[in-house]
Structure formats: structure tokens, C-alpha cells
N, C-alpha and C. Protein backbone atom coordinates (compact mmCIF):
# COMPACT_ATOMS: atom_id res chain seq x y z
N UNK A 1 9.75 -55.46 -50.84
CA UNK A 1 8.32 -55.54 -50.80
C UNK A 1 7.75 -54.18 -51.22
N UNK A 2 6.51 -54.20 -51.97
CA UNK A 2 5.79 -52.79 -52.51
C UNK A 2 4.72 -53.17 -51.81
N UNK A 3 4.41 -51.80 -52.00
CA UNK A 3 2.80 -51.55 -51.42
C UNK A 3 1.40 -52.33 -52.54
N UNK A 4 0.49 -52.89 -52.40
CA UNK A 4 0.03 -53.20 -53.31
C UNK A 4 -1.11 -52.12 -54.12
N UNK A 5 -1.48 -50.77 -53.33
CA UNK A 5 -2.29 -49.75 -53.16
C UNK A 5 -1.35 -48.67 -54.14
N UNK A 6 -0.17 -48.39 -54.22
CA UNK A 6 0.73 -47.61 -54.86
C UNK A 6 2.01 -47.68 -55.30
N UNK A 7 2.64 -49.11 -55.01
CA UNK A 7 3.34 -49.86 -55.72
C UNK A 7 4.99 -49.01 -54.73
N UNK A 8 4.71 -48.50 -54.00
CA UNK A 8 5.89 -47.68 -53.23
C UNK A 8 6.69 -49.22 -52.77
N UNK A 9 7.72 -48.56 -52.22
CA UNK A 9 8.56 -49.48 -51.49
C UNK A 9 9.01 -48.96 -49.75
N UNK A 10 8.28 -48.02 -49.67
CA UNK A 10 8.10 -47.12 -48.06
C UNK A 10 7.14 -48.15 -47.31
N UNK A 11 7.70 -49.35 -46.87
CA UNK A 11 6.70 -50.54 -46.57
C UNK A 11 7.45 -50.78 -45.23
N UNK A 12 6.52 -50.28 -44.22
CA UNK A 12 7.03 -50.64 -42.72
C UNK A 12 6.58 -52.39 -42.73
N UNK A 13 7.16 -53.35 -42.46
CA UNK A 13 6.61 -54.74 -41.93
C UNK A 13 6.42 -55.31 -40.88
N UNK A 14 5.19 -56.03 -40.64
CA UNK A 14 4.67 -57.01 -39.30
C UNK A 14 5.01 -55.97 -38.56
N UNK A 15 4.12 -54.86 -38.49
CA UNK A 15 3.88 -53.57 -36.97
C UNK A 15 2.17 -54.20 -36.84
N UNK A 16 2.12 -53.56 -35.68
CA UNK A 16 0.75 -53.63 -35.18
C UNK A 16 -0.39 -52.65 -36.07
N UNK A 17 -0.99 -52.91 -36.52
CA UNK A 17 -1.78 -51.56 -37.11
C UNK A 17 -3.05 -51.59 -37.04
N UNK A 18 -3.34 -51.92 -35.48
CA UNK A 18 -4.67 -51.77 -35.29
C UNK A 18 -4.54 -50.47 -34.19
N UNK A 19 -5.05 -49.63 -33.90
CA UNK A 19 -4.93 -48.63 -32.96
C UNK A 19 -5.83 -47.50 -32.62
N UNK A 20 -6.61 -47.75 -31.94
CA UNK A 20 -8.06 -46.69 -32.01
C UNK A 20 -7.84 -45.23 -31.10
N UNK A 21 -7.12 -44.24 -31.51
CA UNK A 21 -6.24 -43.53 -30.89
C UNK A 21 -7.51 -42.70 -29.97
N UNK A 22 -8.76 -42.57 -30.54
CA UNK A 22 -9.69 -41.90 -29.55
C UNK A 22 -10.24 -42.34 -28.59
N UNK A 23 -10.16 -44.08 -28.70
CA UNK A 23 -10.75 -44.37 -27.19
C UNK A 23 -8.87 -45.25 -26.78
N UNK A 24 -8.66 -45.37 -27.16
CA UNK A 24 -6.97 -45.93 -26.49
C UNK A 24 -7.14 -47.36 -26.60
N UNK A 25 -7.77 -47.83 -27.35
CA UNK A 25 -7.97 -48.93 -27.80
C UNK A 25 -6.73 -50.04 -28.71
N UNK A 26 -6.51 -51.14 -27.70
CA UNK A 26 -5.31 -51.72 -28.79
C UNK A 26 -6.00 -52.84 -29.19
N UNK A 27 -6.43 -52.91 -30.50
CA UNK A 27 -6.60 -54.57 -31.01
C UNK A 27 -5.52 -55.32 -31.84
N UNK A 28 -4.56 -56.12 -31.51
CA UNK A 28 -3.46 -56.32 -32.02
C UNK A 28 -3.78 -57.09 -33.63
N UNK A 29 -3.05 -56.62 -34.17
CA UNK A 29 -3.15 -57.44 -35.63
C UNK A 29 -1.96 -56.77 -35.88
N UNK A 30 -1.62 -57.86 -36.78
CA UNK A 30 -0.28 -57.82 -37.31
C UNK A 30 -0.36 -57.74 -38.71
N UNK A 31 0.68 -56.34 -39.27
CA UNK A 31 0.57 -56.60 -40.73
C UNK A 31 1.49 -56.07 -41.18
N UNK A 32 1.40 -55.46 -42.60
CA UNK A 32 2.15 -54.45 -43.23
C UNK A 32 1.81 -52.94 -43.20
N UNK A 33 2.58 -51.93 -43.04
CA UNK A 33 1.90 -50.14 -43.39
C UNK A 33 2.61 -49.72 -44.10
N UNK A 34 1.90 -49.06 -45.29
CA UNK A 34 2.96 -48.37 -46.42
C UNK A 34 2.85 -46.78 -45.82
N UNK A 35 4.21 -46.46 -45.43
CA UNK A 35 4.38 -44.59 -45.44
C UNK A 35 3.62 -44.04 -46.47
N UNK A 36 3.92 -43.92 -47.27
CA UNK A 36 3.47 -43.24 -48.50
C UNK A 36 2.20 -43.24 -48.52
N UNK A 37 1.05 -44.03 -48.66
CA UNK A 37 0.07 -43.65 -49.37
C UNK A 37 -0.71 -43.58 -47.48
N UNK A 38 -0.30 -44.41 -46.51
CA UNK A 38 -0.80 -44.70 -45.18
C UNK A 38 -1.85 -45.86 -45.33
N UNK A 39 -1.70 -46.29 -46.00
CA UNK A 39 -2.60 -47.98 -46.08
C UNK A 39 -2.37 -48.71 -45.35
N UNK A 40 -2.76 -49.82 -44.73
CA UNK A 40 -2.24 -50.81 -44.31
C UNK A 40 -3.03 -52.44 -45.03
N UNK A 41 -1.99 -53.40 -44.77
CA UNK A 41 -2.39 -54.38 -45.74
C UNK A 41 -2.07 -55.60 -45.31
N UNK A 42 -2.47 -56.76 -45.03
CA UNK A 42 -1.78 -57.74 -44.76
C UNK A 42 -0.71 -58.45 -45.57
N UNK A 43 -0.19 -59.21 -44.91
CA UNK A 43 1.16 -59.83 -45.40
C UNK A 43 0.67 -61.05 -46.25
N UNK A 44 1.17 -61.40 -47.61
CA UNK A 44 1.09 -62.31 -48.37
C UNK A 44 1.61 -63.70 -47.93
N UNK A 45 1.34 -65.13 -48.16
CA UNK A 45 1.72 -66.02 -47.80
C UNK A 45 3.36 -66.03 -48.43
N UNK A 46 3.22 -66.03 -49.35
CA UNK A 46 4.85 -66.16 -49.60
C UNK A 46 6.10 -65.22 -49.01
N UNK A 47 5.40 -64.21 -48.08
CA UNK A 47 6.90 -63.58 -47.24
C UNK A 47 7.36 -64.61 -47.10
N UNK A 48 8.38 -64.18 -46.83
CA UNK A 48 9.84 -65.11 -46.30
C UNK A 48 9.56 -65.07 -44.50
N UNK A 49 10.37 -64.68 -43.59
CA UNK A 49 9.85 -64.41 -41.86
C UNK A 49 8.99 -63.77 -41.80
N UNK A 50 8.07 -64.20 -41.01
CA UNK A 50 7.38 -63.24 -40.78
C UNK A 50 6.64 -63.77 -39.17
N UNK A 51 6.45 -62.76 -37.91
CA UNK A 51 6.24 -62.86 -36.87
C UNK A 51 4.53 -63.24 -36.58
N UNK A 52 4.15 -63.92 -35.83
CA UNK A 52 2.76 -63.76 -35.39
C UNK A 52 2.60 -63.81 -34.21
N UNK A 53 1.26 -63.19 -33.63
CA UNK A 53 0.69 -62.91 -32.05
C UNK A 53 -0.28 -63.31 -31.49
N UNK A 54 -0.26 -63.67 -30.46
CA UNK A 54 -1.08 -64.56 -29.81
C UNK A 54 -1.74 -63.52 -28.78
N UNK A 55 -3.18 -63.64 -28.15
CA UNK A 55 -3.31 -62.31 -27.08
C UNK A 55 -3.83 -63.79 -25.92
N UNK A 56 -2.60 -62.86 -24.70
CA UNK A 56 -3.29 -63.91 -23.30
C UNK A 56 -4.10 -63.42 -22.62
N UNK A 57 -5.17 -64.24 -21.98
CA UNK A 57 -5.52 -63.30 -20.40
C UNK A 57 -4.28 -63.34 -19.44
N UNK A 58 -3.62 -64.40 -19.47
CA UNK A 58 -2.76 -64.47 -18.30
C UNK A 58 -1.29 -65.43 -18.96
N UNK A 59 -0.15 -64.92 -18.14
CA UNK A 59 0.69 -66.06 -18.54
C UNK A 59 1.31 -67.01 -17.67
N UNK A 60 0.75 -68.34 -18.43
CA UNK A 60 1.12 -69.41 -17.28
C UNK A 60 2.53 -69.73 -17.22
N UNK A 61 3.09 -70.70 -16.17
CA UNK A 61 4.43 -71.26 -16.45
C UNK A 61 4.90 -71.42 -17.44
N UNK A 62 4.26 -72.06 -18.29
CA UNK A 62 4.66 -72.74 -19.80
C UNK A 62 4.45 -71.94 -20.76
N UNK A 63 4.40 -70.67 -20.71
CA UNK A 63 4.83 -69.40 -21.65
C UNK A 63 6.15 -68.56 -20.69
N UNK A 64 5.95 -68.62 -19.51
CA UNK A 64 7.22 -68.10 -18.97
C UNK A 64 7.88 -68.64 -19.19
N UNK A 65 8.35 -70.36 -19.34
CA UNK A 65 9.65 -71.12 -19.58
C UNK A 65 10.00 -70.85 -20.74
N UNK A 66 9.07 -70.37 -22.08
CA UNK A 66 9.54 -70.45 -23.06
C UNK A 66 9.61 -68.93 -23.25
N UNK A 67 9.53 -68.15 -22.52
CA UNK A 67 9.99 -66.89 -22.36
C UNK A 67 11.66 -66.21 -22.00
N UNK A 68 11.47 -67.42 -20.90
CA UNK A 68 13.11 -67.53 -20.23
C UNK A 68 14.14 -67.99 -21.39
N UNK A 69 13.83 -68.85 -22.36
CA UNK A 69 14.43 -69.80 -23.06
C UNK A 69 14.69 -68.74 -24.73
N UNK A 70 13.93 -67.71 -24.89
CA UNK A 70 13.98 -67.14 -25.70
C UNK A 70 13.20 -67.67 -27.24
N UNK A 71 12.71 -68.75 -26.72
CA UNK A 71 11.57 -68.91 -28.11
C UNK A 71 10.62 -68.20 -28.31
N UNK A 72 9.74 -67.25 -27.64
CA UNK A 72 8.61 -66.27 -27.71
C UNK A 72 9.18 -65.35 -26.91
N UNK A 73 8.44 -64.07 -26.83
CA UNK A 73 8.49 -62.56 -26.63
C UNK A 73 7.34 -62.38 -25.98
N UNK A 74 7.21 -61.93 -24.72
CA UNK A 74 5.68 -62.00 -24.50
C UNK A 74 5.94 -60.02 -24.26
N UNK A 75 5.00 -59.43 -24.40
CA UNK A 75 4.62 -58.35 -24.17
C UNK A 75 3.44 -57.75 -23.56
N UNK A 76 3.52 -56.76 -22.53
CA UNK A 76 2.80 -56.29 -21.90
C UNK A 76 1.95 -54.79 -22.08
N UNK A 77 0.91 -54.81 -22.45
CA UNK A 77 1.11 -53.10 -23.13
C UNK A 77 0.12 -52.28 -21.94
N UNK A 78 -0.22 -51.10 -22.27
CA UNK A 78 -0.63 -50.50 -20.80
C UNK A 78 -1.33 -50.34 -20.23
N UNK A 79 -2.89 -51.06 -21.09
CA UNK A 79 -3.77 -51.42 -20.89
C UNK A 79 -3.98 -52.88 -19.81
N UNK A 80 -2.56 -53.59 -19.58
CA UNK A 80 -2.78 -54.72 -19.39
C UNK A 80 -2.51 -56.08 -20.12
N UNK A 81 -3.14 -55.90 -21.74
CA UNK A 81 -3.43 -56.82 -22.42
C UNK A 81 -1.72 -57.24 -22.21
N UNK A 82 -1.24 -59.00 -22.40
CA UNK A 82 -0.26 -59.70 -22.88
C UNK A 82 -0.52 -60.35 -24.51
N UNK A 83 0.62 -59.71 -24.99
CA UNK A 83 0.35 -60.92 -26.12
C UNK A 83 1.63 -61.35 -26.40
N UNK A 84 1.78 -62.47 -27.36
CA UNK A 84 2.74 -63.16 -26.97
C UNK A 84 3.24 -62.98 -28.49
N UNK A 85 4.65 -62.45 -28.66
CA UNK A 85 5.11 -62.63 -30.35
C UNK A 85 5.93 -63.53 -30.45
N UNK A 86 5.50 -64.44 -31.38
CA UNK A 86 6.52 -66.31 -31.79
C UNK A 86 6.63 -65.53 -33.33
């Protein structure tokens, strides 16, 4: 994968790259970040895998079972927020 901004191939994939480092702010989105130029960009339909996130207030049974079971990833970050990566 290249960057579409500088055509690099320094292409971190599906990281979080929303991050408001002055108020500590996490808004999750999922995408691509190129090292090189520091862009970030979303992911094209034709990737091949690619992860997506869900944000909970809370997690019920029926994200824990499928937590236990290993079909989703739920994550907790330190704010609180859960979101869930399928």
C-alpha cells in the first residue's frame, strides 16, 4: 500500500488516528497514517482485511460472550470509553 499524498510506502494500517493530545481527547476512527509525509487517510474499499470499531456505553452479555469466544476484541481506554474491534 502507498500513501496517496506522496506515493511512500511508510504506511502504518487501520491505527486509530484520531487523537486530540491537548485536551486528551480520544475520538476513535480507524484508518491509514503515512510516516513520511504524517497524513492520515482512510482505507480504500478494495483493501483486502481490514478491522472496524464500534464505540459502547456499556458492555452487555452478548458482547462479553462473543468476547470470551474470540470473535471481537473489546477495549477499554482510560478515559473509560469501550470500543469494540470486529
Amino acid at each position: 500500500m502507498t500513501c496517496p499524498y506522496c506515493n511512500s510506502e511508510n504506511v502504518v494500517c487501520n491505527v486509530t488516528i484520531r487523537w486530540n493530545q491537548v485536551r486528551g481527547v480520544f475520538v476513535p476512527r480507524r484508518g491509514h497514517y503515512c510516516t513520511t509525509c504524517g497524513k492520515s487517510f482512510d482505507p480504500s474499499p478494495e483493501d483486502g482485511l481490514s478491522l472496524s470499531a464500534v464505540v459502547l456505553e456499556e458492555i452487555t452479555p452478548a458482547i462479553r460472550k462473543l468476547q470470551e469466544s474470540g470473535d471481537v476484541i473489546v477495549v477499554r481506554h482510560r478515559d473509560g470509553l469501550h470500543e469494540v474491534v470486529y
